[in-house]
C-alpha atoms as a PDB file:
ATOM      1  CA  UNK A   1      54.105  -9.751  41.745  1.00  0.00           C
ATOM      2  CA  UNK A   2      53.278 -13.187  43.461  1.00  0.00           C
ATOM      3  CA  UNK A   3      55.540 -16.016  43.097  1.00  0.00           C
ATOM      4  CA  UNK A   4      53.115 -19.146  42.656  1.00  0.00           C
ATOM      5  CA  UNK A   5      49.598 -19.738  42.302  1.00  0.00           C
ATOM      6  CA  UNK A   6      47.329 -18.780  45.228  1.00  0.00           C
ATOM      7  CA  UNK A   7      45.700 -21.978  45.081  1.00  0.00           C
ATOM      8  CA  UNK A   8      49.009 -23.168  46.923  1.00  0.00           C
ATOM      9  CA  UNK A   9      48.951 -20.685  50.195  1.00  0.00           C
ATOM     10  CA  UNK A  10      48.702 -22.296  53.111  1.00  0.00           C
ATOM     11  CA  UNK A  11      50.036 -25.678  52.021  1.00  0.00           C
ATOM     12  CA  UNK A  12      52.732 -26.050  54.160  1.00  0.00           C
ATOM     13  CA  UNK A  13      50.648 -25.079  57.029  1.00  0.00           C
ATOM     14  CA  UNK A  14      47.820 -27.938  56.570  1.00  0.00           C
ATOM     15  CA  UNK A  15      50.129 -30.301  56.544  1.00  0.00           C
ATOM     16  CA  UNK A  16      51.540 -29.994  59.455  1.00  0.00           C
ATOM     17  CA  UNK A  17      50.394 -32.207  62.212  1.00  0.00           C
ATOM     18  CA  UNK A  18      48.397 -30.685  65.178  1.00  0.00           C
ATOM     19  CA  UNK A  19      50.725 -30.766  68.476  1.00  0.00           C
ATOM     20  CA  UNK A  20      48.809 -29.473  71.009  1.00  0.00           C
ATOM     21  CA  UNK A  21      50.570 -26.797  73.865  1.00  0.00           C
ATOM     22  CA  UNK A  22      52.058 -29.162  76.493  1.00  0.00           C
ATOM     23  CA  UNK A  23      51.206 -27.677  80.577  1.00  0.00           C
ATOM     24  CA  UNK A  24      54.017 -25.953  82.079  1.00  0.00           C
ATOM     25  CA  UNK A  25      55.242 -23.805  85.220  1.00  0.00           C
ATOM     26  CA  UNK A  26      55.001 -20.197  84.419  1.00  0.00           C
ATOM     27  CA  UNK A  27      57.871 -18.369  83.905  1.00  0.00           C
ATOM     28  CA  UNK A  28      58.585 -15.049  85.775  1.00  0.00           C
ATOM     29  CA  UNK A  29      57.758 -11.812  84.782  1.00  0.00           C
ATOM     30  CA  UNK A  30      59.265  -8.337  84.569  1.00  0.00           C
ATOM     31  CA  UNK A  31      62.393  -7.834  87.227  1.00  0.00           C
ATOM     32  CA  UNK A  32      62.551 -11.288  88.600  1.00  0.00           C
ATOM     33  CA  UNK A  33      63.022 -12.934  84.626  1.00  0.00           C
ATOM     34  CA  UNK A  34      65.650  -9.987  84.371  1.00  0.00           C
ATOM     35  CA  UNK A  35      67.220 -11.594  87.419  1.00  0.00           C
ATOM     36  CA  UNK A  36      67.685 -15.204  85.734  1.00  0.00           C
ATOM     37  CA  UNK A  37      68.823 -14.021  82.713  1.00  0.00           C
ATOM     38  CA  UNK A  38      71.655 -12.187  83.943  1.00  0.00           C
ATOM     39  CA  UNK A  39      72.134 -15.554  86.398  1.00  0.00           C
ATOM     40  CA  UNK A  40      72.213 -17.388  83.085  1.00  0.00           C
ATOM     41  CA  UNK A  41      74.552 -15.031  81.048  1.00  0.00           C
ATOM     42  CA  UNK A  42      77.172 -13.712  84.048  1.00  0.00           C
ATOM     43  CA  UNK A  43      77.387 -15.714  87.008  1.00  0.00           C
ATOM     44  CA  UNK A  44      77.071 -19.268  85.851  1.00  0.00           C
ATOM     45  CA  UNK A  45      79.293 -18.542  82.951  1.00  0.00           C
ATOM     46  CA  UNK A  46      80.354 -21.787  80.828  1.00  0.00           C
ATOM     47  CA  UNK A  47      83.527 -21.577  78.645  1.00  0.00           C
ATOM     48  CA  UNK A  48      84.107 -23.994  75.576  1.00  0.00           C
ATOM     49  CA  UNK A  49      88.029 -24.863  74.641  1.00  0.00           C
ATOM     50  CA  UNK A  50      89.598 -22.067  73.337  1.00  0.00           C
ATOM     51  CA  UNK A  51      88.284 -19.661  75.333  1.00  0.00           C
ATOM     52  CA  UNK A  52      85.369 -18.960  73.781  1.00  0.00           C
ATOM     53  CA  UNK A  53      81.931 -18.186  76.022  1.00  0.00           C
ATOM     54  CA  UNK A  54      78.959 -20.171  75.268  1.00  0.00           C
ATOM     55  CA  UNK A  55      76.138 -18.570  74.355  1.00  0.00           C
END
């Protein structure tokens, strides 16, 4: 049950242009990430018109 020729897989893929992984600061592990997501989320809390929170 294969949709398409296999001749096709990976097509998409090839085409794609290389981008190579740009250098950047390391993000925080274990507790301390914890601790800027809930930053993020709960204290610095945005709210569009309406009422609504912004995720």
């Amino acid at each position: 049950l294969v949709h398409g020729s296999l001749a096709r897989a990976g097509k998409v893929k090839s085409q794609t242009p290389k981008v190579e992984k740009q250098e950047k600061k390391k993000t925080p592990k274990g507790r301390a990430k914890k601790r800027i997501l809930y930053n993020r989320r709960f204290v610095n809390v945005t709210t569009l018109p309406g009422g609504k929170r912004r995720m």
